[in-house]
N, C-alpha and C. Protein backbone atom coordinates (compact mmCIF):
# COMPACT_ATOMS: atom_id res chain seq x y z
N UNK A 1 26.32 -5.01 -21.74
CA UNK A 1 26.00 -5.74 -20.53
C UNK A 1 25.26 -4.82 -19.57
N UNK A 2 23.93 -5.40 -18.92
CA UNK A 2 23.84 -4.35 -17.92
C UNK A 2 24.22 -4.44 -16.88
N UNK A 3 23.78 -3.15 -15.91
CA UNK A 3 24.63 -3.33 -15.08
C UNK A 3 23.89 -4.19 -13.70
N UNK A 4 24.93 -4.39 -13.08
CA UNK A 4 24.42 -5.52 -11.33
C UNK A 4 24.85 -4.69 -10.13
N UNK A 5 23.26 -5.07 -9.78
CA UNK A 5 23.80 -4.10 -7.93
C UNK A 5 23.96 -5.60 -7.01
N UNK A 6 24.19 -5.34 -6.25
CA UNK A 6 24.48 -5.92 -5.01
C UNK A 6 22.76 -5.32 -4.15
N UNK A 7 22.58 -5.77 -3.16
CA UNK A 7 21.41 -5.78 -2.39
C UNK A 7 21.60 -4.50 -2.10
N UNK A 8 22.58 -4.01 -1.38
CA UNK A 8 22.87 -2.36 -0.68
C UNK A 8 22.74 -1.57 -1.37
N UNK A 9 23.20 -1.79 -3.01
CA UNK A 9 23.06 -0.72 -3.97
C UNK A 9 21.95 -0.59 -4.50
N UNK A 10 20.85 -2.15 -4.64
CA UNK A 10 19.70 -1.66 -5.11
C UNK A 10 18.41 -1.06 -4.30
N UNK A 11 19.04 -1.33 -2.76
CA UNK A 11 18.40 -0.23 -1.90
C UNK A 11 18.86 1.08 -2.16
N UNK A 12 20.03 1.34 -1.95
CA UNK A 12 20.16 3.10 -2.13
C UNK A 12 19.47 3.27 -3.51
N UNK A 13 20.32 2.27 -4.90
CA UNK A 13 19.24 3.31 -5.89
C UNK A 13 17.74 3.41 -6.06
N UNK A 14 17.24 2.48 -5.92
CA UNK A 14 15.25 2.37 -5.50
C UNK A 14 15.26 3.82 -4.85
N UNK A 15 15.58 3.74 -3.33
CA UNK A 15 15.62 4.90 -2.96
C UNK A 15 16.15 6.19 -3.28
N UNK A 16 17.23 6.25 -3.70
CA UNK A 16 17.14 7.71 -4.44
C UNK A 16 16.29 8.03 -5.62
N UNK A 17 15.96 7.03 -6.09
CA UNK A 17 14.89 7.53 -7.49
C UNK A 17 13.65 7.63 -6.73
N UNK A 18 13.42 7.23 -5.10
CA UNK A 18 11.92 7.56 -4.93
C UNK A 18 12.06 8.75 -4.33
N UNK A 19 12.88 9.43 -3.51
CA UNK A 19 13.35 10.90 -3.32
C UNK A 19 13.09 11.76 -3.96
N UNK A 20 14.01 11.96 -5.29
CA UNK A 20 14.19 12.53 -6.50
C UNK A 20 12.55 12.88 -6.90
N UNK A 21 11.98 11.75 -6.94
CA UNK A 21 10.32 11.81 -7.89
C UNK A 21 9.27 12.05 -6.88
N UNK A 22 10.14 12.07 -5.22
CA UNK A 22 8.83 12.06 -4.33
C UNK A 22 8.01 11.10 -4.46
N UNK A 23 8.41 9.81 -4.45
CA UNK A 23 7.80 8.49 -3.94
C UNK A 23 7.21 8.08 -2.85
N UNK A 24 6.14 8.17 -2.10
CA UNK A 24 6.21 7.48 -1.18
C UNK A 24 4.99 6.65 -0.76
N UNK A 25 4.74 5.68 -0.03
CA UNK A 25 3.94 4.79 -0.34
C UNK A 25 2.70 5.55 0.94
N UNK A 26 1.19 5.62 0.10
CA UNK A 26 0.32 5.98 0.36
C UNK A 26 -0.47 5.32 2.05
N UNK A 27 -1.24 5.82 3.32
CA UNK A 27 -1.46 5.70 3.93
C UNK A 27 -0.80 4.55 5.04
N UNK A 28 0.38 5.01 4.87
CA UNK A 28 1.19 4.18 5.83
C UNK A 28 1.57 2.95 6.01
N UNK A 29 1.37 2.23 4.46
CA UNK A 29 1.41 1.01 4.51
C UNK A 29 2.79 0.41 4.40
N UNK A 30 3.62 0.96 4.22
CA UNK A 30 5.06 0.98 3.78
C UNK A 30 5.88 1.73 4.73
N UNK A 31 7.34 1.24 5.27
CA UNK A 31 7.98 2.49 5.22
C UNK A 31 8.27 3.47 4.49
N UNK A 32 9.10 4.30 4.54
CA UNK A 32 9.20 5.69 3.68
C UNK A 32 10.82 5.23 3.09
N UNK A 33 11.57 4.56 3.85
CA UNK A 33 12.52 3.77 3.41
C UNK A 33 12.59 2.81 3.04
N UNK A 34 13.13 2.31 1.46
CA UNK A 34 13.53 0.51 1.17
C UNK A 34 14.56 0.26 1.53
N UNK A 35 14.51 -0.67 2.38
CA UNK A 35 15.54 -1.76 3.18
C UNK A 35 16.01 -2.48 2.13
N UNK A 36 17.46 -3.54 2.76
CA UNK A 36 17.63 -4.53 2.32
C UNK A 36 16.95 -5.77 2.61
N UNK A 37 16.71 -5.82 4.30
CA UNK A 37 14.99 -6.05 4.65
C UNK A 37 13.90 -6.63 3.97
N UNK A 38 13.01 -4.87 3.45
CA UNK A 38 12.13 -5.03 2.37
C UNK A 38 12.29 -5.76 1.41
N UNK A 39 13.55 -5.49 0.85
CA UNK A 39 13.79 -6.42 -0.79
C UNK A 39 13.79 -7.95 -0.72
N UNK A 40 14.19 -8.15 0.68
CA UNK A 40 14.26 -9.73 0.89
C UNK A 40 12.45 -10.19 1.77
N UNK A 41 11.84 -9.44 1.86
CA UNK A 41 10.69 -9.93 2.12
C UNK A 41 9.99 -9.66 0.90
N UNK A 42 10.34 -8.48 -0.41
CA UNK A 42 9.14 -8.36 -1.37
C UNK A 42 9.40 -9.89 -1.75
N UNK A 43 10.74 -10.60 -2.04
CA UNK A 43 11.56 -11.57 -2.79
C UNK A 43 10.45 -12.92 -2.12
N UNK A 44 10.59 -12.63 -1.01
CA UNK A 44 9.76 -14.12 -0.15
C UNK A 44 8.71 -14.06 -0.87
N UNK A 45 7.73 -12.93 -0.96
CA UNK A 45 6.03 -12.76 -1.02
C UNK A 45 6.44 -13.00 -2.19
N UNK A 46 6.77 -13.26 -3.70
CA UNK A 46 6.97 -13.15 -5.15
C UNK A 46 6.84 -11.63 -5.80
N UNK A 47 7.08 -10.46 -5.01
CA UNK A 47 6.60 -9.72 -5.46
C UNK A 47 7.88 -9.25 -6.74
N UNK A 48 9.23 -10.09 -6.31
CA UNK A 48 10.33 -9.41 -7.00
C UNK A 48 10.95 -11.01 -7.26
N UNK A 49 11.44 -10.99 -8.79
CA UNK A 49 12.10 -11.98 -9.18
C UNK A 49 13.55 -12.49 -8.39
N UNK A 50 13.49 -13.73 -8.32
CA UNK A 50 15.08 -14.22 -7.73
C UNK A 50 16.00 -13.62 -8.40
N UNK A 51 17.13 -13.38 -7.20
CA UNK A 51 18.36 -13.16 -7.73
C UNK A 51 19.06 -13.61 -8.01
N UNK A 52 20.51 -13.06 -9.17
CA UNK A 52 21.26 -13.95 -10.05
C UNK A 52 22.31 -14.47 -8.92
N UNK A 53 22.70 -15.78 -8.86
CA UNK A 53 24.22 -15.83 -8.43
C UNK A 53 23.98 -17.05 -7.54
N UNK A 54 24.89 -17.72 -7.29
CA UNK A 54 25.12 -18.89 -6.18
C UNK A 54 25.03 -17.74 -4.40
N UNK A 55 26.34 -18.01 -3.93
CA UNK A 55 26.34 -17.41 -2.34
C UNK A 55 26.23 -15.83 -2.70
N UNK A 56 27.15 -14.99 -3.76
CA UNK A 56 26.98 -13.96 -4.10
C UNK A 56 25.84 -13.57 -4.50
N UNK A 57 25.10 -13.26 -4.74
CA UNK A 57 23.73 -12.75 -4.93
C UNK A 57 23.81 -11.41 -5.70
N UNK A 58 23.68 -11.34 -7.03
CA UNK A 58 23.49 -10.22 -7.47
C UNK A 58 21.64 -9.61 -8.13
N UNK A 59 21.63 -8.36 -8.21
CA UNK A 59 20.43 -7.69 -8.76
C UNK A 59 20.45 -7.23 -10.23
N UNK A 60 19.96 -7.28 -11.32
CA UNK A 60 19.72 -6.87 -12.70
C UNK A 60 19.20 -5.70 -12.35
N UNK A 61 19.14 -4.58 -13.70
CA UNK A 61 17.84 -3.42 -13.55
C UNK A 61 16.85 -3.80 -13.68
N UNK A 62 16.32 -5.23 -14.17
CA UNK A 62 15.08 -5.58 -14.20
C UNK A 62 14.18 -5.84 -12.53
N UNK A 63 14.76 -6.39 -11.75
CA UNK A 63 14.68 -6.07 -10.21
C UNK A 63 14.46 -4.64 -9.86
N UNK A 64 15.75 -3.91 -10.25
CA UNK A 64 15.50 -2.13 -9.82
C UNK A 64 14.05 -1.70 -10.30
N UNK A 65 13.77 -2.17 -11.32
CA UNK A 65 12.56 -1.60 -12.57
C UNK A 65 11.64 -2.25 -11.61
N UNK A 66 11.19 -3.50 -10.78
CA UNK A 66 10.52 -4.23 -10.54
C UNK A 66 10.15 -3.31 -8.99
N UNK A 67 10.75 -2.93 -8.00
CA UNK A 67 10.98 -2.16 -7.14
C UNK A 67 10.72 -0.98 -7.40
N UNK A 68 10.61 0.10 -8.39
CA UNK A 68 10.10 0.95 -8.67
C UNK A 68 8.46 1.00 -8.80
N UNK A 69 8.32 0.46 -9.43
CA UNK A 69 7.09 -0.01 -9.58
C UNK A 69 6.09 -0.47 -8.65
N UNK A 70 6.88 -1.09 -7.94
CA UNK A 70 5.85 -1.86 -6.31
C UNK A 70 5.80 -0.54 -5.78
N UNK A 71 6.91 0.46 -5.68
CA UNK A 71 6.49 1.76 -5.18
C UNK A 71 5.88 2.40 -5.44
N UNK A 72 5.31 2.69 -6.82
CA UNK A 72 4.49 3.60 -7.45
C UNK A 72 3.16 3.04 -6.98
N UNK A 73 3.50 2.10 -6.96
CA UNK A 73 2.12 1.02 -6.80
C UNK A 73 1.06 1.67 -5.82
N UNK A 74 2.28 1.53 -4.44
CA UNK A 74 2.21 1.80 -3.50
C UNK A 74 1.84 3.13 -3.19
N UNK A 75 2.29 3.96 -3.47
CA UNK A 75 2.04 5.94 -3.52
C UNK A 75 0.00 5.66 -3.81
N UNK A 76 -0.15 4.62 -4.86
CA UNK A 76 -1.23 4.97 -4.93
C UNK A 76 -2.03 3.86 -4.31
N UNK A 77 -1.73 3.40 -2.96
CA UNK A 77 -2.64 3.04 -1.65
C UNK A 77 -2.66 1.39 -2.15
N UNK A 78 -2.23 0.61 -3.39
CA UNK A 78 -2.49 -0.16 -3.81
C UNK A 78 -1.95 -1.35 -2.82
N UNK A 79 -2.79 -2.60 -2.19
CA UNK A 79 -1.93 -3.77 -1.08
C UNK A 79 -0.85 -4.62 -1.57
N UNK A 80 -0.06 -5.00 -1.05
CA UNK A 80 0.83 -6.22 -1.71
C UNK A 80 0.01 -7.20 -2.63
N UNK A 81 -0.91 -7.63 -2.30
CA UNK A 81 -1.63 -8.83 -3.00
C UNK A 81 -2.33 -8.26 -4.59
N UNK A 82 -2.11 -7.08 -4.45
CA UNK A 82 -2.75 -6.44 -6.20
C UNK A 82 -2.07 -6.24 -6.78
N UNK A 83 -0.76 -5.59 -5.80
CA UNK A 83 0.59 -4.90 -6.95
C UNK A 83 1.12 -6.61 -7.37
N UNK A 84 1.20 -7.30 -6.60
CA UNK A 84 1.64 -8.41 -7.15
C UNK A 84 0.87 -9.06 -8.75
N UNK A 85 -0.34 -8.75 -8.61
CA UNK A 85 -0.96 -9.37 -9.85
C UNK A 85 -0.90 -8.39 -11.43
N UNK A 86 -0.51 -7.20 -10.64
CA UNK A 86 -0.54 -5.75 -11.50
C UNK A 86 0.90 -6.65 -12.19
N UNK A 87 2.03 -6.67 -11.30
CA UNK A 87 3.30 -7.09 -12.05
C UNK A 87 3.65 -8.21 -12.44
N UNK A 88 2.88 -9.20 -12.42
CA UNK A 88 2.73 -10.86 -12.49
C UNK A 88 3.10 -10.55 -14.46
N UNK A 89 4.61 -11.67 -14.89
CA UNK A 89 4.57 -11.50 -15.84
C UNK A 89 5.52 -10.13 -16.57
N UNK A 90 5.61 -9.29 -16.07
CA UNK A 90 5.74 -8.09 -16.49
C UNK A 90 7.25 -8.25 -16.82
N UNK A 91 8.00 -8.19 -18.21
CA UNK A 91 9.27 -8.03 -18.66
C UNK A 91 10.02 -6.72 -18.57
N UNK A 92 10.95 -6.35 -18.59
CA UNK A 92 11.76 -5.42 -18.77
C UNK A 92 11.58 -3.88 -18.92
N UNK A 93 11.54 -4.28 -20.53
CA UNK A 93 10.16 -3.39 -21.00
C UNK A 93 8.98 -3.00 -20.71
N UNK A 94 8.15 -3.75 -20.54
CA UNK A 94 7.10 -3.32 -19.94
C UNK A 94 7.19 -2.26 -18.73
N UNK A 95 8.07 -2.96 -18.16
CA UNK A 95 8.04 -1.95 -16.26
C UNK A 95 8.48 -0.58 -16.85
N UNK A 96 9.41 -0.51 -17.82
CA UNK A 96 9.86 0.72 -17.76
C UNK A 96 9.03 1.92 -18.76
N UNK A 97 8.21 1.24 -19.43
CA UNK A 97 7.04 1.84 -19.53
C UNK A 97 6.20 2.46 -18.67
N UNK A 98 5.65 1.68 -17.71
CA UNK A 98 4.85 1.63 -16.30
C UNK A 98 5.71 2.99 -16.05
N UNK A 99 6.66 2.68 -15.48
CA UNK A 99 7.81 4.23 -14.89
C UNK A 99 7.88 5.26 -15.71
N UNK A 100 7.91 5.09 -16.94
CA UNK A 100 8.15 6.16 -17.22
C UNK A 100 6.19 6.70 -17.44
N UNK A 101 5.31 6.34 -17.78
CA UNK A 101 4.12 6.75 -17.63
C UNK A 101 3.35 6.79 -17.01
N UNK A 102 3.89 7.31 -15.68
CA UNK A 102 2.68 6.72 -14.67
C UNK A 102 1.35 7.28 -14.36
N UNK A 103 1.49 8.45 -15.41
CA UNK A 103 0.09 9.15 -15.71
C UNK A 103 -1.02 8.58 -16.65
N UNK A 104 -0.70 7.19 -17.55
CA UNK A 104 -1.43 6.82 -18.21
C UNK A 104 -1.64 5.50 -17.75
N UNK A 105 -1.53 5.04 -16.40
CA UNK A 105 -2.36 4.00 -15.68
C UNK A 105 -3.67 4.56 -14.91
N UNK A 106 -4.50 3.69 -15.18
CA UNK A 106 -5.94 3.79 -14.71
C UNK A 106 -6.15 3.01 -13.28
N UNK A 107 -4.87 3.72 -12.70
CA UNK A 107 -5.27 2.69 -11.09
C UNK A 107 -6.56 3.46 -10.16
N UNK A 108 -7.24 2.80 -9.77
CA UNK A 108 -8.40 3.50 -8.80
C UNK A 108 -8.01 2.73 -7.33
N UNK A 109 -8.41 3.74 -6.31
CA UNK A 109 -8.07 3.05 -5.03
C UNK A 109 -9.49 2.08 -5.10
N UNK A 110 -9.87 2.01 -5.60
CA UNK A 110 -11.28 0.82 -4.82
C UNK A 110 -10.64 -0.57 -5.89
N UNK A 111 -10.08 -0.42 -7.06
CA UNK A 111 -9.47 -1.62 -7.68
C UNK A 111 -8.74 -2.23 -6.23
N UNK A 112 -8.51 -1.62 -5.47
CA UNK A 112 -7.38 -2.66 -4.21
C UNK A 112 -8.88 -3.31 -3.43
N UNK A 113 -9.81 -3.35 -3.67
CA UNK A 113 -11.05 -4.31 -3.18
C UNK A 113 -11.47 -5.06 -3.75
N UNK A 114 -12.30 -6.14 -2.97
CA UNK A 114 -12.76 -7.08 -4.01
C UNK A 114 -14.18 -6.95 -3.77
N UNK A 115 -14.68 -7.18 -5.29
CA UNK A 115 -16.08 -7.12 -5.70
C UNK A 115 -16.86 -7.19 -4.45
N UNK A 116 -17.59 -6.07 -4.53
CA UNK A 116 -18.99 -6.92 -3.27
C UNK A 116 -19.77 -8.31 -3.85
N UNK A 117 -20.34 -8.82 -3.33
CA UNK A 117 -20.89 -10.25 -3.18
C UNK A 117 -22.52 -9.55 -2.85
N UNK A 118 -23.51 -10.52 -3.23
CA UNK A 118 -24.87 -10.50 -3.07
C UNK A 118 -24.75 -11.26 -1.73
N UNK A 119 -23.95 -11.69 -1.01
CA UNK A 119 -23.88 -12.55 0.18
C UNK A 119 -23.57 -11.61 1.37
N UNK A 120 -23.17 -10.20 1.02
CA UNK A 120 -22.55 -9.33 2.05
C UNK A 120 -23.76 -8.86 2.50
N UNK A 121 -23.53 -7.79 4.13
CA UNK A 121 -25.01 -7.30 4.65
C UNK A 121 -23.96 -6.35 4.98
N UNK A 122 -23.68 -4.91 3.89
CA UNK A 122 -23.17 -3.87 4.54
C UNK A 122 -24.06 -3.14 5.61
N UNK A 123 -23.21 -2.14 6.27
CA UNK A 123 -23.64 -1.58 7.24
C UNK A 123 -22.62 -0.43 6.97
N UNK A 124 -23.58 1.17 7.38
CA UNK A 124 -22.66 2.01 7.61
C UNK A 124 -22.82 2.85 8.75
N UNK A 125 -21.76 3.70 9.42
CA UNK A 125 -22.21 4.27 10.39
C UNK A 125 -21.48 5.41 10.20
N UNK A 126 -22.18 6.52 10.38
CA UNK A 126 -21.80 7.81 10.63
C UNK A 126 -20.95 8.09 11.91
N UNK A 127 -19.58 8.88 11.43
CA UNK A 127 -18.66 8.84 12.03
C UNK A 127 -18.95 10.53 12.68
N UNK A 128 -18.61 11.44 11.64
CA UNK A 128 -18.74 13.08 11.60
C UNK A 128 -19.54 13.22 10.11
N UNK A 129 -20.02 14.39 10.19
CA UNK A 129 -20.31 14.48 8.40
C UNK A 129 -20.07 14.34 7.39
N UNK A 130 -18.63 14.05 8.14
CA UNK A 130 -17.34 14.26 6.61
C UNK A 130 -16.99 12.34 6.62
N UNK A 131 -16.82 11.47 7.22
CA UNK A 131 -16.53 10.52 7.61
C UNK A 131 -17.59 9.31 7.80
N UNK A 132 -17.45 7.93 7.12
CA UNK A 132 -18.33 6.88 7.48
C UNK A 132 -17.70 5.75 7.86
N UNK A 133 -17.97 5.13 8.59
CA UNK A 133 -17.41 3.76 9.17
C UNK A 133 -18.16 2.87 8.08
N UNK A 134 -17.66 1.96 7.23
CA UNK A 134 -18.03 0.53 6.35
C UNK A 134 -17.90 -0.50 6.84
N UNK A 135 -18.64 -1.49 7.23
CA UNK A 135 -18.33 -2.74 7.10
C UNK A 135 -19.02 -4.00 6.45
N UNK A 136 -18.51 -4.67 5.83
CA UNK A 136 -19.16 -5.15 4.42
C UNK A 136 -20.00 -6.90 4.83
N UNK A 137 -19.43 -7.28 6.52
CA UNK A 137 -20.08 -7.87 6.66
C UNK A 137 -20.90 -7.55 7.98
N UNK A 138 -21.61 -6.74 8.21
CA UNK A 138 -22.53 -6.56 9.28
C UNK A 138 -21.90 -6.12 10.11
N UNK A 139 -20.65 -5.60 10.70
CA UNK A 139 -20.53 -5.94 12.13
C UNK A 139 -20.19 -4.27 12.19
N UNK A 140 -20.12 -4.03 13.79
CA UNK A 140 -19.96 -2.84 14.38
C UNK A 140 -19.47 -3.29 15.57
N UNK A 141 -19.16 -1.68 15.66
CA UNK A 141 -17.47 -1.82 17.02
C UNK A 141 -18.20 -1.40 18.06
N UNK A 142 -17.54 -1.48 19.07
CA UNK A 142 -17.72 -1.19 20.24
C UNK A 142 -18.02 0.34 20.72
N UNK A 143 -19.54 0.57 21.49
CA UNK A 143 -19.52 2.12 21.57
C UNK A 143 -18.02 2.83 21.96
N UNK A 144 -17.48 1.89 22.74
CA UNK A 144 -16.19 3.20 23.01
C UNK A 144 -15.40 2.79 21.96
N UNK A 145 -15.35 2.41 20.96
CA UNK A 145 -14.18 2.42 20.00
C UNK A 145 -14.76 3.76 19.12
N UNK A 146 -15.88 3.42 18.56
CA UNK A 146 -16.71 4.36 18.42
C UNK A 146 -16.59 6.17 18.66
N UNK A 147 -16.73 5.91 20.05
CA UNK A 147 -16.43 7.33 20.91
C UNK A 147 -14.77 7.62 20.30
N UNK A 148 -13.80 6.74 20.50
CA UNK A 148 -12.54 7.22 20.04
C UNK A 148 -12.31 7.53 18.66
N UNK A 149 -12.68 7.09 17.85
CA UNK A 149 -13.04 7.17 16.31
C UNK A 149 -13.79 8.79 16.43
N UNK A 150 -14.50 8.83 16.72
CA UNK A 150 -15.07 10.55 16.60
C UNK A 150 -14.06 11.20 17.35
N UNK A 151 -14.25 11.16 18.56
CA UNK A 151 -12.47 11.92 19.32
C UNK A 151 -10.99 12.26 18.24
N UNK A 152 -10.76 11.14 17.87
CA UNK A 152 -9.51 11.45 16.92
C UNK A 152 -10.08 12.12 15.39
N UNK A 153 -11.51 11.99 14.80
CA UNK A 153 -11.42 12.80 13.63
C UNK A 153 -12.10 14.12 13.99
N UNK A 154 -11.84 14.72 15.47
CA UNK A 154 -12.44 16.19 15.58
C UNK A 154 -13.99 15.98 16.82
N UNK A 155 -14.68 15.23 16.34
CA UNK A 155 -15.68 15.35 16.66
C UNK A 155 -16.23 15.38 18.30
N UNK A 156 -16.74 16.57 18.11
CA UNK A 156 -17.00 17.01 20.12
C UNK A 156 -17.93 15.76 20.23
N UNK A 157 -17.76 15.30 21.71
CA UNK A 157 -18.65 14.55 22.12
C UNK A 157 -19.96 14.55 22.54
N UNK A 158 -21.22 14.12 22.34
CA UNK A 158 -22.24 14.37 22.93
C UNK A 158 -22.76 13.67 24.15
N UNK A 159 -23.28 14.34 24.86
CA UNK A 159 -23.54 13.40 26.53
C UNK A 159 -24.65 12.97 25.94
N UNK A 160 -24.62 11.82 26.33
CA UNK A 160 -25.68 10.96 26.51
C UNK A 160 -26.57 10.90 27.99
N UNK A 161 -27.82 10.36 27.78
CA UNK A 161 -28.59 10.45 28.90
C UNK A 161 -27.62 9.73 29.86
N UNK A 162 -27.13 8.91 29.86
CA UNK A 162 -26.28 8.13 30.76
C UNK A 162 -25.15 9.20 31.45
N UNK A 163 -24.92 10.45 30.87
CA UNK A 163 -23.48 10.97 31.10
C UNK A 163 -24.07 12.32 31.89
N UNK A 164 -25.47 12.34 31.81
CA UNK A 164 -25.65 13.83 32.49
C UNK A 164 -26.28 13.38 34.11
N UNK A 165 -26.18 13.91 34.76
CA UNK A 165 -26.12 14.03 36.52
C UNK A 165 -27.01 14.94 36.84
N UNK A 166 -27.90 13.94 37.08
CA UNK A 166 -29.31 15.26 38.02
C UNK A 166 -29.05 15.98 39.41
N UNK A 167 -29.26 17.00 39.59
CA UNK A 167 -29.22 17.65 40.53
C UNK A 167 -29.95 17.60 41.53
């Protein structure tokens, strides 16, 4: 028989196995902690199968396995709406494959985008040298958002004719 967590337990164990392996979900899209929370919102979005039980509510390892996985997902920048299609389907087995190999998935961060379109009018703008602002349908921000965007990645400001004061 395997074994059944309860909601609390399959938060602590998710979380201690993402500790242990140094899990954590890539550019801030996640907390650094799984809730009981989380598990009941991955559950809303479909990202995690229903649980067994009438009022009691129990978890399989196939859930734990399923939660591992949205994390790994996650470490590598991937959105809810991809990891969901990544695990759409996915049995038992399978996930624990996924876990245990997670060096022989071919995830790329640009797979979390969708195709450009012949309908798009990118635009790019130079941020610093190192840095570009994208936007895939034409648009651009506001000079002072702009100005703050260079401010926060380093970049000294340049006066503009507007900013210098004749004597």
């Amino acid at each position: 028989m395997s074994k059944s967590y309860s909601l609390e337990e399959l938060a602590d164990s998710v979380q201690v196995w993402c500790e242990e392996h140094r899990v954590l979900p890539a550019n801030g899209q996640s907390a650094e902690t799984i809730t009981e929370r989380t598990i009941r919102y991955y559950r809303t979005i479909g990202l995690l199968d229903a649980p067994l039980g009438g009022y009691v509510k129990s978890f399989t390892e196939k859930h734990r396995l399923q939660l591992l996985a949205i994390r790994l997902y996650q470490a590598l920048g991937l959105p809810l709406r991809k990891i969901r299609e990544e695990l759409y389907g996915k049995n038992e087995e399978m996930l624990r494959e996924l876990i245990r190999k997670p060096a022989r998935r071919k995830v790329h961060a640009l797979d979390a985008f969708e195709p450009a379109s012949a309908a798009e009018q990118w635009t790019v703008v130079p941020l610093t040298e190192e840095f570009l602002l994208v936007s895939r349908q034409g648009r651009s921000l506001p000079s002072g958002v702009l100005l703050k965007l260079k401010e926060a990645l380093g970049q000294p400001q340049s006066k503009s004719s507007a900013d210098v004061t004749k004597n």
